[in-house]
Protein backbone atom coordinates (compact mmCIF):
# COMPACT_ATOMS: atom_id res chain seq x y z
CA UNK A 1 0.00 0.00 0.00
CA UNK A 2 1.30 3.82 -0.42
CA UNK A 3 0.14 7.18 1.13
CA UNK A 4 -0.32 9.70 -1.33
CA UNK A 5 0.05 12.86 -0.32
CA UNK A 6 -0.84 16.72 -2.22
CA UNK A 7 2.66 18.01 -1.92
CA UNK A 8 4.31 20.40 -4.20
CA UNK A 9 6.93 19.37 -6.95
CA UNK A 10 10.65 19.38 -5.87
CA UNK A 11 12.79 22.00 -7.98
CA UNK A 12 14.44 19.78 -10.80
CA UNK A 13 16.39 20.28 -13.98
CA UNK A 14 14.85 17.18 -15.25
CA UNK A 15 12.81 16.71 -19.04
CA UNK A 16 9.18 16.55 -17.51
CA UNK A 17 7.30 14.44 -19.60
CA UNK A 18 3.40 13.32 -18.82
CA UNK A 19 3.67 9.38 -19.25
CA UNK A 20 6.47 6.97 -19.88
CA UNK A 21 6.33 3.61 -21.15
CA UNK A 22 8.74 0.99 -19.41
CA UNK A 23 9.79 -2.47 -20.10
CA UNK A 24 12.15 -4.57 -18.51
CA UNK A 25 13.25 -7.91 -20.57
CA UNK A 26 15.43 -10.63 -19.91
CA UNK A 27 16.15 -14.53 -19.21
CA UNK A 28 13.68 -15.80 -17.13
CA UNK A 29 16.03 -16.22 -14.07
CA UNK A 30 17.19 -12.16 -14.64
CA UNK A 31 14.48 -11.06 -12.00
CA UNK A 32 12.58 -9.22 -14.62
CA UNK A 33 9.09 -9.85 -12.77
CA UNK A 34 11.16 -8.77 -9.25
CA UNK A 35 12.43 -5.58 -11.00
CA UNK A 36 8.87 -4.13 -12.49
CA UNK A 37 6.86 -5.16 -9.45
CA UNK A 38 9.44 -2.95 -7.50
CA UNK A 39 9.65 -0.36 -10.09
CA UNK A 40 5.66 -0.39 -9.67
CA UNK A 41 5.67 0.03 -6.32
CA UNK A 42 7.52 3.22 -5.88
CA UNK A 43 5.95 4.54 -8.94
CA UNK A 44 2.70 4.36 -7.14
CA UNK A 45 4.07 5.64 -3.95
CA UNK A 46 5.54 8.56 -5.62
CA UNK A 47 1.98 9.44 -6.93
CA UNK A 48 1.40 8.16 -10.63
CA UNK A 49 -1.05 6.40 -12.09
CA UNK A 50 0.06 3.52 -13.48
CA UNK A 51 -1.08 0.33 -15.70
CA UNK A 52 1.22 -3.03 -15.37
CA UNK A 53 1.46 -5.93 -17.94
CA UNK A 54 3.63 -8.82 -16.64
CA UNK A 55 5.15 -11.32 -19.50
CA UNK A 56 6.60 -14.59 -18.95
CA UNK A 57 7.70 -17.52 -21.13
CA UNK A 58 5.20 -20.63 -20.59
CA UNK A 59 8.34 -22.91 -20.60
CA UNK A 60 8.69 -23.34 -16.84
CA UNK A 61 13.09 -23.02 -17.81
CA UNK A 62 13.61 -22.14 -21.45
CA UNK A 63 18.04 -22.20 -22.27
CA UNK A 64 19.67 -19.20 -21.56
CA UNK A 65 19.79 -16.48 -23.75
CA UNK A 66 16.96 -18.34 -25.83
CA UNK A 67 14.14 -16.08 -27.29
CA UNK A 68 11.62 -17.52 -26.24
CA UNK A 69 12.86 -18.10 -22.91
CA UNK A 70 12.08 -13.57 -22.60
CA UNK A 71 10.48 -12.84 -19.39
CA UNK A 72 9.68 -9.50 -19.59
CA UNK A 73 7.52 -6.86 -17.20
CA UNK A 74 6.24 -3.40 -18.60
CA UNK A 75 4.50 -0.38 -16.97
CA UNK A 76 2.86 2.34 -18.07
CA UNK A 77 2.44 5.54 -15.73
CA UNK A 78 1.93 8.95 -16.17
CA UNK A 79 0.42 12.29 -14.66
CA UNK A 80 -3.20 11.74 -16.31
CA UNK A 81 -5.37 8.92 -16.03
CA UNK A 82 -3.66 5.41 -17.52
CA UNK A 83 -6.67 2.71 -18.65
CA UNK A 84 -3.60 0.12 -20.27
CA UNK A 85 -0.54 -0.91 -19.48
CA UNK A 86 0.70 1.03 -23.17
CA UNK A 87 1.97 -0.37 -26.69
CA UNK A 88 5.10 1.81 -27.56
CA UNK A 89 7.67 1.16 -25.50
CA UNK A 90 9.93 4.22 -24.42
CA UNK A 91 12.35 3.12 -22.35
CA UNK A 92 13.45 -0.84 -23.06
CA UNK A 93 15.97 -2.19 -20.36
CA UNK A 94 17.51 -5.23 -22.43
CA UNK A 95 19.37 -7.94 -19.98
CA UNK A 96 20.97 -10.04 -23.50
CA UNK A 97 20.47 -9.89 -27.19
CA UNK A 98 17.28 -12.37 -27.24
CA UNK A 99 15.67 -9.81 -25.00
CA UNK A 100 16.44 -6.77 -27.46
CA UNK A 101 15.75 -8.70 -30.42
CA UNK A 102 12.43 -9.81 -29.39
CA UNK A 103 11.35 -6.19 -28.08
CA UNK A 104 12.81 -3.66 -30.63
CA UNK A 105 10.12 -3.49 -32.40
CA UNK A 106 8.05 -2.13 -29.76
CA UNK A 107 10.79 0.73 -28.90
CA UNK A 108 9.87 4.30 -29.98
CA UNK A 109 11.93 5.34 -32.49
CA UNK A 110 14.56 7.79 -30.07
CA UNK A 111 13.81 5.57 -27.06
CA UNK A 112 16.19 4.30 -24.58
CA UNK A 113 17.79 1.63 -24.10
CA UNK A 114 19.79 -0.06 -21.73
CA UNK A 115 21.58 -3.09 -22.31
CA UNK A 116 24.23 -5.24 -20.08
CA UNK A 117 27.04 -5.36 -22.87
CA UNK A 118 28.76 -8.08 -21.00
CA UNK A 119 25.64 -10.55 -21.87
CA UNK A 120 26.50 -9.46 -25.58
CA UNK A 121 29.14 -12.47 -26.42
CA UNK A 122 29.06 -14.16 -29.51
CA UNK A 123 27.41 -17.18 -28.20
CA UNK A 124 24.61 -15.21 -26.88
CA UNK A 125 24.06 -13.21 -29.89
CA UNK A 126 24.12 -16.05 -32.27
CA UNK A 127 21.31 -17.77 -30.02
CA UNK A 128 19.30 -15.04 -30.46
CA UNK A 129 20.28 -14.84 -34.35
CA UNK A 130 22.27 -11.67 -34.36
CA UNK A 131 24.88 -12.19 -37.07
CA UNK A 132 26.58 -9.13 -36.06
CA UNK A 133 26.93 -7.13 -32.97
CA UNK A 134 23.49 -4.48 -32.73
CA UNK A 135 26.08 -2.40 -30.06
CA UNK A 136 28.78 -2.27 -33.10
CA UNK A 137 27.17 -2.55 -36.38
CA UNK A 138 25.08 0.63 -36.19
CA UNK A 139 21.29 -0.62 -36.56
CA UNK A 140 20.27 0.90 -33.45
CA UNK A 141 21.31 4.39 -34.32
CA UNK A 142 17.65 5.31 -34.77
CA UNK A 143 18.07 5.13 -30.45
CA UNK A 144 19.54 6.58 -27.52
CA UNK A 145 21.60 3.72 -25.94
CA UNK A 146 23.55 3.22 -22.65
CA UNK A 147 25.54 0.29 -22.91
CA UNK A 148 27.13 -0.53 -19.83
CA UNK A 149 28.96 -3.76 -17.94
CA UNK A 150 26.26 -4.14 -15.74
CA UNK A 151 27.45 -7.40 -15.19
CA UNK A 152 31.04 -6.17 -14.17
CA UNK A 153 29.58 -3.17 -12.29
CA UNK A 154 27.54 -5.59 -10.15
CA UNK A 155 30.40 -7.68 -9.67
CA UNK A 156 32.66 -5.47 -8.49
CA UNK A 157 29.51 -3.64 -5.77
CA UNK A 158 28.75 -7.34 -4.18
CA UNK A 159 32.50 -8.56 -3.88
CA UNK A 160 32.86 -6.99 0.04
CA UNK A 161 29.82 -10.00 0.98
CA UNK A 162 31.60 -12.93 -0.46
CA UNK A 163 28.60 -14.28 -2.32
CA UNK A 164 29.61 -16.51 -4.52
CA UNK A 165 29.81 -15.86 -8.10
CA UNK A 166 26.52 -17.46 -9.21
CA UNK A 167 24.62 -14.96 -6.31
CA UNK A 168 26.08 -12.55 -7.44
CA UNK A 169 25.45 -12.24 -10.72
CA UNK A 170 21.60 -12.82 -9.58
CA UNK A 171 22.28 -9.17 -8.01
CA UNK A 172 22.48 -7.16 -11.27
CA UNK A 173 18.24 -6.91 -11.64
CA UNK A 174 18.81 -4.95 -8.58
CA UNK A 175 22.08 -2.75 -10.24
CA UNK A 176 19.20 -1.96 -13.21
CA UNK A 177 16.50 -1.20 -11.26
CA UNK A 178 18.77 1.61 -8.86
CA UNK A 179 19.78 3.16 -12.88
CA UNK A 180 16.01 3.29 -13.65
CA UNK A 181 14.97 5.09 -10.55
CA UNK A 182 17.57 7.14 -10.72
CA UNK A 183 16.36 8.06 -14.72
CA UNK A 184 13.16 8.44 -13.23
CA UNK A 185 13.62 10.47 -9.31
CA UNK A 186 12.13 7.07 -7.54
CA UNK A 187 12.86 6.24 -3.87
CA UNK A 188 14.49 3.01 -2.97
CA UNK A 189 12.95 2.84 0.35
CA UNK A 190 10.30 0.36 -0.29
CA UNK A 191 12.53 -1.55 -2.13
CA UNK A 192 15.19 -1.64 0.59
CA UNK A 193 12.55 -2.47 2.97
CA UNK A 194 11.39 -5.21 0.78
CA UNK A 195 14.61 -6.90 0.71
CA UNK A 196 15.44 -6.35 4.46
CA UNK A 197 11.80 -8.63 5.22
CA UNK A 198 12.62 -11.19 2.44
CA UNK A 199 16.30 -11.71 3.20
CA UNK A 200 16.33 -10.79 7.16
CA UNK A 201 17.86 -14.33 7.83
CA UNK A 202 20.72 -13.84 5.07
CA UNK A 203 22.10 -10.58 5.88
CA UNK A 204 24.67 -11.57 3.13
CA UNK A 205 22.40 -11.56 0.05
CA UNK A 206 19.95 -9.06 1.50
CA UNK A 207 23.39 -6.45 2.00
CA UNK A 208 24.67 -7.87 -1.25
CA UNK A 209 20.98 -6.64 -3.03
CA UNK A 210 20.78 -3.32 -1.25
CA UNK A 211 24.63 -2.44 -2.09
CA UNK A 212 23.58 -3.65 -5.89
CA UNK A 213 20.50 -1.30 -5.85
CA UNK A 214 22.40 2.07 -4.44
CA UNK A 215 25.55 1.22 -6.82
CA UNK A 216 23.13 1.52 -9.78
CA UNK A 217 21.62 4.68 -8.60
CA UNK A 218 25.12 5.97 -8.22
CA UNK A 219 26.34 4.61 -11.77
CA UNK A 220 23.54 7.05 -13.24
CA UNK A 221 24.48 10.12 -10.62
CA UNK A 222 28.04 9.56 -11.46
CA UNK A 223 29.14 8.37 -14.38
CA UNK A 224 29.86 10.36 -18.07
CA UNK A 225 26.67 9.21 -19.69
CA UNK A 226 25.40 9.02 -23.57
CA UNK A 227 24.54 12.10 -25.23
CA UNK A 228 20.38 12.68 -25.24
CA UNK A 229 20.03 10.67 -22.05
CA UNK A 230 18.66 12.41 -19.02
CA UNK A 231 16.80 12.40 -16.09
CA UNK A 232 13.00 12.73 -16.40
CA UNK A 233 10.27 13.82 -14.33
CA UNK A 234 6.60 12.22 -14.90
CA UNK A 235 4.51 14.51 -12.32
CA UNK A 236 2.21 13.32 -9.99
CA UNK A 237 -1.15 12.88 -10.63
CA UNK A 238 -4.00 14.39 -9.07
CA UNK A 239 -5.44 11.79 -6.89
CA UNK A 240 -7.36 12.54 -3.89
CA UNK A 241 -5.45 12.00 -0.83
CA UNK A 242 -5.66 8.65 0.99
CA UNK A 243 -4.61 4.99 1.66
CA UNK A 244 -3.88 3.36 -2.16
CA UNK A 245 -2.83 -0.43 -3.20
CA UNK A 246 -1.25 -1.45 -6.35
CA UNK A 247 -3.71 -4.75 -7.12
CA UNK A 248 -3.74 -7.41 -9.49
CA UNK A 249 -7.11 -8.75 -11.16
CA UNK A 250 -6.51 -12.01 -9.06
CA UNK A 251 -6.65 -10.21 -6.34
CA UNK A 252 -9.37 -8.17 -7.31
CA UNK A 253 -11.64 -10.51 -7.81
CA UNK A 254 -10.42 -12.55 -4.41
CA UNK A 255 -12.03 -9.75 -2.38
CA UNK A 256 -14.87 -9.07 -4.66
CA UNK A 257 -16.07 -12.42 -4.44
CA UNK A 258 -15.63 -12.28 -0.83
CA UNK A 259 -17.09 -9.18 -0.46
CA UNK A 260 -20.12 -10.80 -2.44
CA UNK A 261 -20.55 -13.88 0.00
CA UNK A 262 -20.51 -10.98 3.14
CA UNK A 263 -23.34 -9.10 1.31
CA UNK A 264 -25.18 -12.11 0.71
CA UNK A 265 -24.53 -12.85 3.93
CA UNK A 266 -23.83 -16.94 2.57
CA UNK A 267 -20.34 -18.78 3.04
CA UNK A 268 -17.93 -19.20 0.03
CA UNK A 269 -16.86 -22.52 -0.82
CA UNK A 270 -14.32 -22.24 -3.97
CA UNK A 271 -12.98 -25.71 -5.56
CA UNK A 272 -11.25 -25.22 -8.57
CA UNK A 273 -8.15 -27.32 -10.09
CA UNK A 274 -5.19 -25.58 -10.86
CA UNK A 275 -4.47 -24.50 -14.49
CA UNK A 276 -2.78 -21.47 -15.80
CA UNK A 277 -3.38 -18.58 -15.64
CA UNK A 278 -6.44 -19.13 -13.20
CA UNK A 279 -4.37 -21.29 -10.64
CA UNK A 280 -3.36 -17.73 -8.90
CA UNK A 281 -7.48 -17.01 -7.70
CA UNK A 282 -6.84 -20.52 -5.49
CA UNK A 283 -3.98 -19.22 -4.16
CA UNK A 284 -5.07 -16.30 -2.74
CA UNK A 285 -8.47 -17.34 -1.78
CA UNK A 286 -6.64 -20.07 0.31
CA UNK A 287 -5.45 -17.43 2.45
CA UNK A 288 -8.36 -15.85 3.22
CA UNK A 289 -10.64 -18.24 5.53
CA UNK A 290 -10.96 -15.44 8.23
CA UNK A 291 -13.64 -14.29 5.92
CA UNK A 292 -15.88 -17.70 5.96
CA UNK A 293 -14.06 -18.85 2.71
CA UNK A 294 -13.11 -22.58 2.41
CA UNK A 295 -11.38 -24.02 -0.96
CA UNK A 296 -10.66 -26.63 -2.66
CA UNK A 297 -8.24 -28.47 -4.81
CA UNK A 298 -10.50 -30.94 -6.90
CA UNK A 299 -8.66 -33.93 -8.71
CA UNK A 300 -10.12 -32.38 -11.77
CA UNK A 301 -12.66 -29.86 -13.91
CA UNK A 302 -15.07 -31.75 -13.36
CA UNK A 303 -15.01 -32.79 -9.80
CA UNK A 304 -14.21 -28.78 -8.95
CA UNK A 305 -17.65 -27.80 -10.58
CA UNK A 306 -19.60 -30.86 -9.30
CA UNK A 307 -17.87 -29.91 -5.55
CA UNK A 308 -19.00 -26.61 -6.14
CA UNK A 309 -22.74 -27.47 -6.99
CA UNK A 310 -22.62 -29.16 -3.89
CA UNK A 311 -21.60 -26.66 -1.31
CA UNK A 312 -24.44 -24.46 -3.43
CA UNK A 313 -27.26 -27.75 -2.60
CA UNK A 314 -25.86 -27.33 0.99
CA UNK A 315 -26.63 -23.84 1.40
CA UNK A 316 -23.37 -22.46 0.84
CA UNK A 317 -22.44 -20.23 -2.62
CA UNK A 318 -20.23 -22.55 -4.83
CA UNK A 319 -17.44 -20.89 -6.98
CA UNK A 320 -15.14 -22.57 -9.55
CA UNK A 321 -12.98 -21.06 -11.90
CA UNK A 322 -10.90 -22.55 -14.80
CA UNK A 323 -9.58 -20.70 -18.58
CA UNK A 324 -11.17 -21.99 -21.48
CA UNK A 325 -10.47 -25.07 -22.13
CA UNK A 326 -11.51 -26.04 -18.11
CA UNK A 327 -14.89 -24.64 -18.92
CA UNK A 328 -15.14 -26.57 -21.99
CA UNK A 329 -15.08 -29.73 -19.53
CA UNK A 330 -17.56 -28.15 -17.17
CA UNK A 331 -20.27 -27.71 -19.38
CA UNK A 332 -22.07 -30.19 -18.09
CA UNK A 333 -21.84 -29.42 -14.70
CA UNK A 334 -23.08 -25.99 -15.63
CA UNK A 335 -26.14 -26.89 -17.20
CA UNK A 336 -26.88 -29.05 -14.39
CA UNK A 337 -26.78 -26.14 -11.73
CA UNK A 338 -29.00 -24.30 -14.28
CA UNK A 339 -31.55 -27.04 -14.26
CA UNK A 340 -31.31 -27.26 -10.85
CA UNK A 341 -31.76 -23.54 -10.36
CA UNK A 342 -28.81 -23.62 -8.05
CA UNK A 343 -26.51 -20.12 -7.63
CA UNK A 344 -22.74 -20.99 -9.03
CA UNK A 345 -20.36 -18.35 -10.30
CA UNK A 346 -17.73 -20.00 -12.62
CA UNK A 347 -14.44 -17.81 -13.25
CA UNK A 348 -13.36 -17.92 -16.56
CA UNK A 349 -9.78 -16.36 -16.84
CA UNK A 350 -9.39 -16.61 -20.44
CA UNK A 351 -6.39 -17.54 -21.98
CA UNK A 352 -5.28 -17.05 -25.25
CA UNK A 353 -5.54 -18.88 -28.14
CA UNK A 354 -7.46 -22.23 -28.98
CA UNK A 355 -7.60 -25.75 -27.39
CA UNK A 356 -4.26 -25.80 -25.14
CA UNK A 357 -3.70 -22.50 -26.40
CA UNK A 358 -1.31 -20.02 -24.50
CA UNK A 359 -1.19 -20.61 -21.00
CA UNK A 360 0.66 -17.86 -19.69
CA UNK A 361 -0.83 -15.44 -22.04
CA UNK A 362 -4.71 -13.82 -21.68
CA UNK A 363 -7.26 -12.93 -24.33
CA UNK A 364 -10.59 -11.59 -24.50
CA UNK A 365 -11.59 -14.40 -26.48
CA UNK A 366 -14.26 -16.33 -24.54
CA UNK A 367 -17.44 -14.82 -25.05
CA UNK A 368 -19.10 -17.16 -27.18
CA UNK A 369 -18.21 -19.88 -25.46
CA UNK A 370 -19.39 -18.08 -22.28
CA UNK A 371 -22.95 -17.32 -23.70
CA UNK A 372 -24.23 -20.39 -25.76
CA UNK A 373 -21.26 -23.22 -24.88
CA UNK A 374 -24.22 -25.64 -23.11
CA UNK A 375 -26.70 -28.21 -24.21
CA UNK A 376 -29.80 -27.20 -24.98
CA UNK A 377 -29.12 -23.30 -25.86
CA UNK A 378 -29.65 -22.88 -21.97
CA UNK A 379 -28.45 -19.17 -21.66
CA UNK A 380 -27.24 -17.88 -18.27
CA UNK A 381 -25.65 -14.49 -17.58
CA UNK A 382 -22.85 -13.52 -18.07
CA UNK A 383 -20.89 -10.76 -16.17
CA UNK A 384 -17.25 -9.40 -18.10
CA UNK A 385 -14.40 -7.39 -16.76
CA UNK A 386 -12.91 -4.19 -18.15
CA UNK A 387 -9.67 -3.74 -15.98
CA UNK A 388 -8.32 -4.94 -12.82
CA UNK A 389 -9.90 -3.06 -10.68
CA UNK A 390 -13.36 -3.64 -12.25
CA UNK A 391 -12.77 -7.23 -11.45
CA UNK A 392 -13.91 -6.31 -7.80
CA UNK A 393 -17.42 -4.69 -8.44
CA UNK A 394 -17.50 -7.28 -11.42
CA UNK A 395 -17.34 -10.25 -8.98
CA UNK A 396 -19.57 -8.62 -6.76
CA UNK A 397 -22.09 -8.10 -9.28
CA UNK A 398 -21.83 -11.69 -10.37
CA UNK A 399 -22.63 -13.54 -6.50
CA UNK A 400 -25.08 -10.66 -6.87
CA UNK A 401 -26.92 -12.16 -9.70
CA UNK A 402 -26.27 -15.98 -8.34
CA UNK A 403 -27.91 -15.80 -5.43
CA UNK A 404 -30.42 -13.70 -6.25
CA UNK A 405 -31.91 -15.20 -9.54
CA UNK A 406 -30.44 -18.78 -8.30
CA UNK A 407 -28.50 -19.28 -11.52
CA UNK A 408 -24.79 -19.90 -12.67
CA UNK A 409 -23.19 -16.86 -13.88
CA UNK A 410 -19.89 -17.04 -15.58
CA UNK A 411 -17.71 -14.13 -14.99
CA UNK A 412 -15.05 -13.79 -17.59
């Protein structure tokens, strides 16, 4: 959570700009999810609105240096209202050539990037199908670039805590993310109080992270830096003052569903079996029994809806959830707590593409399965979210509906 406060803005000499676009790319194991979630979070305590779009590989450990082994995490903020988490990229913070190769095209023409030049070997670059150096052979002349040895740099800030060479190296996510706040006037703070709660029992690699963070900071304070590449200044926007929280649509839709079972003044029993990307609405349901919730892990689709029609029969309000091709197996079950005029709300996070499809990647692709996918045309309503934070008053409005008509509604 962040306090936002109506303060005025700090005397600067930096390019203020009303939104940025930012995306952080690398291997998998770079801490490229780590690095934008922190990013986010003192973005939103500085006072920006902001949009987030995390993007992962769905191998669970693609080779390094692979293309489509990218993880990658991009955010959006600005002074004015953001509704997306952006297309053109501005600034693009490459960790190895598969990462700049498979987000270049997205970069602004003029926008930044920063690369780690000791990632840039030749065995590296010919993985990602460079046949020459991009650093050297002058196709990315068309952008402002700071190539540095992030890789030495971080080396070289960790080496007093004796970590060895393979924690280390894990250090220089950390090293980018100081540079980036310091392009962008962010506190490290929360960040350093992040790291003191995760890595309070090793002092080594929690010092080791913080010393990686302030050394980056200081790289972009310090050093003699690219011509066209300065600090900018996205001021804040004008938000009411108050108690805020950065919030996923998992979560989202965790408390709205719980806030829907308190209004309806019913108990919520959620049995779902895990499957990408929906596995994350068990997960934080599970840790929310104080509020009357239980859940439950079903062997499979089917079971989950069929356990959740049953805790509906027993007076409770049943929720499953699945993506697309779970609901596809449900169907049945579905019609059955239609013709049994029994309240069920089925989560549908939609995933994209067909059949198996893209597990780690959404769509808004579902809705004709939503309304007509059950035998005999039965129809059923059919409630749809427009952003994250819409999930809440979405889910809501879906137990709502449930108990109230006594029908399945599928909330997509």
């Amino acid at each position: 959570m962040s306090v936002v406060e109506k303060v005025s803005e700090e005397d600067s000499h930096a390019k203020v700009v009303d939104a940025v676009v930012v995306r952080f790319a690398g291997d998998s194991g770079d801490g490229m999810q780590l690095t934008g979630t922190n990013f986010t979070e003192a973005t939103a305590i500085y006072g920006n609105d902001l949009a987030t779009f995390p993007d992962f590989p769905a191998e669970i450990r693609a080779p390094a240096g692979a293309t489509f082994g990218v993880s990658a995490f991009q955010i959006y903020f600005g002074s004015e209202d953001v509704t997306t988490a952006g297309d053109d990229v501005d600034v693009l913070v490459a960790m190895n050539p598969a990462a700049l190769i498979t987000n270049l095209k997205d970069l602004v023409s003029g926008g930044l990037i920063i690369v780690d030049t000791d990632a840039f070997t030749d065995k590296n670059m010919t993985r990602a199908g460079y046949k020459t150096n991009p650093l050297e052979d002058g196709s990315l002349d068309g952008y402002r670039v700071m190539a540095i040895d992030i890789t030495k740099q971080v080396l070289e800030s960790v080496k007093p805590y004796g970590l060895t060479h393979k924690f280390a190296v894990r250090c220089k996510n950390m090293w980018t993310l100081g540079l980036v706040m310091w392009l962008f006037e962010r506190s490290r703070d929360a960040t350093v109080e992040g790291l003191n709660k995760k890595f309070g029992k090793m002092p080594d690699i929690r010092d080791a992270n913080i010393a990686a963070l302030n050394a980056g900071h200081a790289y972009g304070e310090t050093a003699e830096l690219p011509t066209g590449v300065e600090v900018y200044r996205v001021p804040r926007a004008e938000v009411e003052p108050g108690l805020y929280r950065n919030t996923t649509g998992t979560e989202a839709l965790a408390f709205g569903l719980i806030a829907g079972g308190q209004l309806a003044n019913v108990p919520i029993v959620f049995a779902s079996y895990p499957i990408t990307p929906a596995s994350s609405l068990l997960h934080t349901l599970s840790g929310q029994k104080q509020f009357d919730v239980l859940t439950f892990q079903a062997e499979d689709e089917i079971a989950a809806a069929c356990a959740a029609i049953g805790a509906s029969f027993a007076g409770s309000l049943g929720i499953t959830s699945s993506a697309g091709p779970g609901i596809s197996l449900k169907g049945e079950a579905i019609s059955l707590a239609a013709a049994t005029e029994l309240p069920l709300v089925i989560v549908n996070t939609q995933r994209g593409g067909p059949s198996t499809g893209l597990p780690t990647k959404t769509e808004q692709s579902d809705l004709n399965q939503a309304l007509f996918g059950r035998h005999a045309d039965t129809s059923l309503p059919v409630v749809s979210c427009s952003t994250s934070s819409d999930c809440f008053d979405a889910a809501i409005e879906a137990v709502r509906i449930a108990t109230k008509y006594r029908t399945p509604v599928i909330l997509l």
